[in-house]
Protein backbone atom coordinates (compact mmCIF):
# COMPACT_ATOMS: atom_id res chain seq x y z
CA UNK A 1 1.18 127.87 -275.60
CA UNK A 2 3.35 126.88 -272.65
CA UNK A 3 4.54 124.31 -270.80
CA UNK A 4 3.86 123.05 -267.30
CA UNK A 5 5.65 120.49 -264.91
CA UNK A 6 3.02 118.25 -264.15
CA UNK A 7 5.47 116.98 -260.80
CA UNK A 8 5.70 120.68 -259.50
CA UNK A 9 3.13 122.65 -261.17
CA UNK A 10 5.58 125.47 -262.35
CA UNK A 11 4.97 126.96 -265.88
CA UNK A 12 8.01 127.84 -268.01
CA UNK A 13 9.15 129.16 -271.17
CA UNK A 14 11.01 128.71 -273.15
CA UNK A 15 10.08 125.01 -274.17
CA UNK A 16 12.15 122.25 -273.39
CA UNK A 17 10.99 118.44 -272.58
CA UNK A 18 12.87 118.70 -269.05
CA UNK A 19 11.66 121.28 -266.00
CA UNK A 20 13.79 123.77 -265.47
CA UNK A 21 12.54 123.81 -261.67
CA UNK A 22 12.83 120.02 -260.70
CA UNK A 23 14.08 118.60 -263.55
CA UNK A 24 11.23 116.30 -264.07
CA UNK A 25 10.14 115.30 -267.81
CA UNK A 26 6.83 114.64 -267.02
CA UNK A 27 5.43 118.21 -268.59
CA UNK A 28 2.57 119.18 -270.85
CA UNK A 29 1.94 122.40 -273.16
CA UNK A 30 -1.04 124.47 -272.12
CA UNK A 31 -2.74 127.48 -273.43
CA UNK A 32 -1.65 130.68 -272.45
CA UNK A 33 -3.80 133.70 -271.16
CA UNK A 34 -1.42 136.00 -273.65
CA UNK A 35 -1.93 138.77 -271.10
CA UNK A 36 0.82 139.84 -269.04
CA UNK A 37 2.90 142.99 -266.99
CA UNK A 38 5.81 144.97 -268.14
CA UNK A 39 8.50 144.01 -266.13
CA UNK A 40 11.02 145.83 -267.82
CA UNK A 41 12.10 147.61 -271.25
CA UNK A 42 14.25 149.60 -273.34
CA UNK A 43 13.77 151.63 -276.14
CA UNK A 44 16.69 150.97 -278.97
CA UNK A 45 18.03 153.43 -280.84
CA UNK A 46 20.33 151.39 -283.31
CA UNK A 47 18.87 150.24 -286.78
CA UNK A 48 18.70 146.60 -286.75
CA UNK A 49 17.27 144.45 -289.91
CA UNK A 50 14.10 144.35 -289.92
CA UNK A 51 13.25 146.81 -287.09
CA UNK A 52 12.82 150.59 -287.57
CA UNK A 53 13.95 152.37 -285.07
CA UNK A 54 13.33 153.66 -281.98
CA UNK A 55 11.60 150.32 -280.97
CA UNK A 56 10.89 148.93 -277.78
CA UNK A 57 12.85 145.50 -276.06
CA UNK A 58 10.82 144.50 -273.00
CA UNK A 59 10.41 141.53 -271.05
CA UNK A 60 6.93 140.79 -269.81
CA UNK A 61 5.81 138.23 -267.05
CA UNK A 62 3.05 136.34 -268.03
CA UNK A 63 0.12 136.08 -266.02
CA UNK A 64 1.32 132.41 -265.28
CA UNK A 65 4.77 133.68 -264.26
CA UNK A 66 7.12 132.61 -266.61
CA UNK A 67 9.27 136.05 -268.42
CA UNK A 68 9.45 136.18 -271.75
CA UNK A 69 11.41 138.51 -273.89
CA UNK A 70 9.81 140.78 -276.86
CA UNK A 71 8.71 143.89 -278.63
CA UNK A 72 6.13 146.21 -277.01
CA UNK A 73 3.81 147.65 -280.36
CA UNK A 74 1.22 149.83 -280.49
CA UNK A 75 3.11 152.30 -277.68
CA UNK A 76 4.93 155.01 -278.59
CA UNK A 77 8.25 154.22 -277.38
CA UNK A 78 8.60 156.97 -275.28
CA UNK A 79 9.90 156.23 -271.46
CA UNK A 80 7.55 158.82 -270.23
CA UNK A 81 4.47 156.05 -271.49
CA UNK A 82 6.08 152.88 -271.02
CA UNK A 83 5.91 151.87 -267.40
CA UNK A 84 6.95 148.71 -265.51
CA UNK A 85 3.90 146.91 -263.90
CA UNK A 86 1.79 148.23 -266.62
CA UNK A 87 -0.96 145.37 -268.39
CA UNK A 88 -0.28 143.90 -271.95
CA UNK A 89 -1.68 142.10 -273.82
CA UNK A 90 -0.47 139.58 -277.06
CA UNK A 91 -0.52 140.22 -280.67
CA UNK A 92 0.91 138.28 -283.17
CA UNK A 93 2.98 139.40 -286.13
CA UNK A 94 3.34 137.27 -289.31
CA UNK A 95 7.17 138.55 -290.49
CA UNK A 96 6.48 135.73 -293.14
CA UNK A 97 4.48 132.93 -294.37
CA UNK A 98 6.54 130.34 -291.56
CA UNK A 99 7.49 132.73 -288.69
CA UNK A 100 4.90 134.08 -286.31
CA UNK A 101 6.26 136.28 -283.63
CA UNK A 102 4.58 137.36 -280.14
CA UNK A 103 4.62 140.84 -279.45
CA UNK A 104 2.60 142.48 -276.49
CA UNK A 105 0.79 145.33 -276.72
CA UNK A 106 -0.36 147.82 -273.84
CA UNK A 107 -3.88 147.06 -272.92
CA UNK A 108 -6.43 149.79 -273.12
CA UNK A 109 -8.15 151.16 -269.59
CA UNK A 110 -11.52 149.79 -268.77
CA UNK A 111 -10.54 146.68 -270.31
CA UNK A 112 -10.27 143.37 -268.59
């Protein structure tokens, strides 16, 4: 789901009741295609909780244009397979019974 300013018609994320574009409040939450482009990444090498390292931290523009920031899954991380402009797609992780995360994962060729 995101949100759109019904007075300019720009999409956004993160959620917030006021546009960050024209500072309107009249907005509404809209589904999402969930498919999207790398637009950049990095692969990190330092253990974090929960993560097991190397992982990748990339921020994908959604095919509505806002830029989100997340994990890429299902990729080695590798920087000689991870390339900017290439398609994702979203997959959701349950880390617990109340938190959902999105992740994106590369989309496979021949698919739409």
């Amino acid at each position: 789901m995101l949100q759109r300013c019904n007075a300019c018609g720009q999409a956004y994320y993160y959620p917030r009741p006021i546009c960050p574009h024209c500072m309107s409040d009249d907005v509404h939450w809209f589904q999402a295609s969930g498919k999207g482009l790398v637009y950049s990444f990095v692969i990190c090498h330092r253990s974090q909780p929960g993560f097991e390292v190397p992982y990748v931290i990339a921020v994908v523009e959604l095919e509505e244009g806002p830029r989100m920031m997340t994990n890429l899954v299902g990729i080695e991380p590798d920087p000689e397979l991870i390339k900017c402009d290439s398609p994702v797609e979203v997959v959701y992780d349950d880390v617990t019974s109340d938190i959902t995360l999105p992740k994106f994962r590369p989309v496979e060729q021949g698919q739409p």
